[in-house]
Protein backbone atom coordinates (compact mmCIF):
# COMPACT_ATOMS: atom_id res chain seq x y z
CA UNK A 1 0.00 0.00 0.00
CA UNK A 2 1.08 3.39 -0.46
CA UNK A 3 1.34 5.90 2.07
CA UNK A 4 -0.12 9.28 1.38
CA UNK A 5 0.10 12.43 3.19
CA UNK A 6 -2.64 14.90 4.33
CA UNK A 7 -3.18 16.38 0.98
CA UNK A 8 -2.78 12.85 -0.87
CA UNK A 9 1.29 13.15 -1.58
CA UNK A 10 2.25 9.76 -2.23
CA UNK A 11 6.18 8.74 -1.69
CA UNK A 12 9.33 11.16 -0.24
CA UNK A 13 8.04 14.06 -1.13
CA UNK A 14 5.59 16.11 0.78
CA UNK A 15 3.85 18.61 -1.93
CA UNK A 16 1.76 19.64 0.46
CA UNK A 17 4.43 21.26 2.13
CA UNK A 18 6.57 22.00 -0.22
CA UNK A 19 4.45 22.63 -3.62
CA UNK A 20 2.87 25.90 -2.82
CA UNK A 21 3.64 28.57 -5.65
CA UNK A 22 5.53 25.31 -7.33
CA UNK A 23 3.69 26.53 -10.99
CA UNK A 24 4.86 29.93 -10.69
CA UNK A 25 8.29 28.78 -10.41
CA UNK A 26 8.82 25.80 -12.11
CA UNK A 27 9.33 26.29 -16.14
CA UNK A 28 10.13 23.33 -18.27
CA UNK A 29 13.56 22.74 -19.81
CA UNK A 30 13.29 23.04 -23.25
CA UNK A 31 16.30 19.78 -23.57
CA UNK A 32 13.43 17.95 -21.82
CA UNK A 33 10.16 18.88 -23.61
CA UNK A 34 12.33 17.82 -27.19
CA UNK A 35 13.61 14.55 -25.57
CA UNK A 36 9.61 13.91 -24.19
CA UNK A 37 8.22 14.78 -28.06
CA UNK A 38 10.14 12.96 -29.53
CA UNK A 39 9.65 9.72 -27.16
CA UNK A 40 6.21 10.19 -27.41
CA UNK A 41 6.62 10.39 -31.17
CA UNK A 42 2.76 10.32 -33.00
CA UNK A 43 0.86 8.73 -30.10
CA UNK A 44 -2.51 11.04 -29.98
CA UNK A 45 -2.93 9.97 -26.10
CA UNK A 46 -0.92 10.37 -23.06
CA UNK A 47 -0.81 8.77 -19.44
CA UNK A 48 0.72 11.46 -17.65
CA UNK A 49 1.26 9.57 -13.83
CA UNK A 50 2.57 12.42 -10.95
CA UNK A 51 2.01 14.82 -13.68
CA UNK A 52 2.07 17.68 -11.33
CA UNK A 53 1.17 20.96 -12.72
CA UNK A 54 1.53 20.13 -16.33
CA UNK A 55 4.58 21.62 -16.90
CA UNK A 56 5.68 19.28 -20.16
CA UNK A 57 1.93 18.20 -20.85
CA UNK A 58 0.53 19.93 -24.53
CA UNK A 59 -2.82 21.01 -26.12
CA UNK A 60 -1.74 18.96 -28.57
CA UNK A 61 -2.27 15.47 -27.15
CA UNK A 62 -5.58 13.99 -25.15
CA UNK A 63 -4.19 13.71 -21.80
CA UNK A 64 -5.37 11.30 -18.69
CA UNK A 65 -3.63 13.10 -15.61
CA UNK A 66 -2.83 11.37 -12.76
CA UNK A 67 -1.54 13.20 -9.92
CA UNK A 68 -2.10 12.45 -6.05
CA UNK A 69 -1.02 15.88 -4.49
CA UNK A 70 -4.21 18.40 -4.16
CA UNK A 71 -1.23 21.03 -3.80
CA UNK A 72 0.01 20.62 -7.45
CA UNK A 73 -3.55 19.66 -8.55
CA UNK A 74 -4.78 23.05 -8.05
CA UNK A 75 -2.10 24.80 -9.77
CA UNK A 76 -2.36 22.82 -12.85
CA UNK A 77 -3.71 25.73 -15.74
CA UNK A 78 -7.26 25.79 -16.73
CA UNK A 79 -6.01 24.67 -20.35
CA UNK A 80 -4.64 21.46 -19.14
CA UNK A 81 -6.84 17.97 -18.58
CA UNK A 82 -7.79 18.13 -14.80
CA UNK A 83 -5.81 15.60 -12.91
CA UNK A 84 -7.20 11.98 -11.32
CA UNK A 85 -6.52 12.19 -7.83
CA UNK A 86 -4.61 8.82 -7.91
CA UNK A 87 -1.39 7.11 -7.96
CA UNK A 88 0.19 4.76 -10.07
CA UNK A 89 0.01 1.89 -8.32
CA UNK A 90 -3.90 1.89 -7.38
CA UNK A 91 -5.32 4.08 -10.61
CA UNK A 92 -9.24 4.33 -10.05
CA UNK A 93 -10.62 1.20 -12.05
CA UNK A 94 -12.00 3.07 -14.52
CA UNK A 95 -9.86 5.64 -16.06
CA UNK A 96 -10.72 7.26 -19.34
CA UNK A 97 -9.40 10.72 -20.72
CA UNK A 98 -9.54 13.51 -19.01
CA UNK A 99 -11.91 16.52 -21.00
CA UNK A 100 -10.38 19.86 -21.29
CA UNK A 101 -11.50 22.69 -18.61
């Protein structure tokens, strides 16, 4: 089983704590967001587990988001699929994409 903290955190890190004003900080590295697109290649749909506030996530995919912090939850932009309060290993039973906001 994993262990979760008070705002659903799940593993070492405490994002409760720790996450507050984490989107208006954290920018993605443009080395990264290349090496993701082209990993990802021409798949259409996305599994994004701890996917945080979005940071590497496009409009350009259908995204399922998966993230068990509420602190990084709410910071994800209105833009972006809402996340699935979940982690990866218990996902809810039945997850299908995520619609837009």
């Amino acid at each position: 089983m994993v262990m979760r903290t008070y705002d659903g955190s799940a593993g070492d890190v405490d994002y409760g704590t720790i996450g507050s004003g984490y989107a208006s900080y954290r920018r993605p590295d443009e080395r990264i967001a290349h090496v993701i697109a082209e990993a990802l290649g021409d798949a259409r749909t996305v599994l994004n587990v701890g996917a945080g506030t979005g940071s590497y996530e496009t409009e350009a995919r259908t995204i399922t988001a998966v993230e068990p912090s509420l602190a990084m939850r709410v910071q994800r932009p209105a833009q972006l699929a809402t996340a699935i309060d979940a982690v990866a290993e218990a996902p809810p039973s039945q997850m299908g994409s995520s619609t837009r906001r």
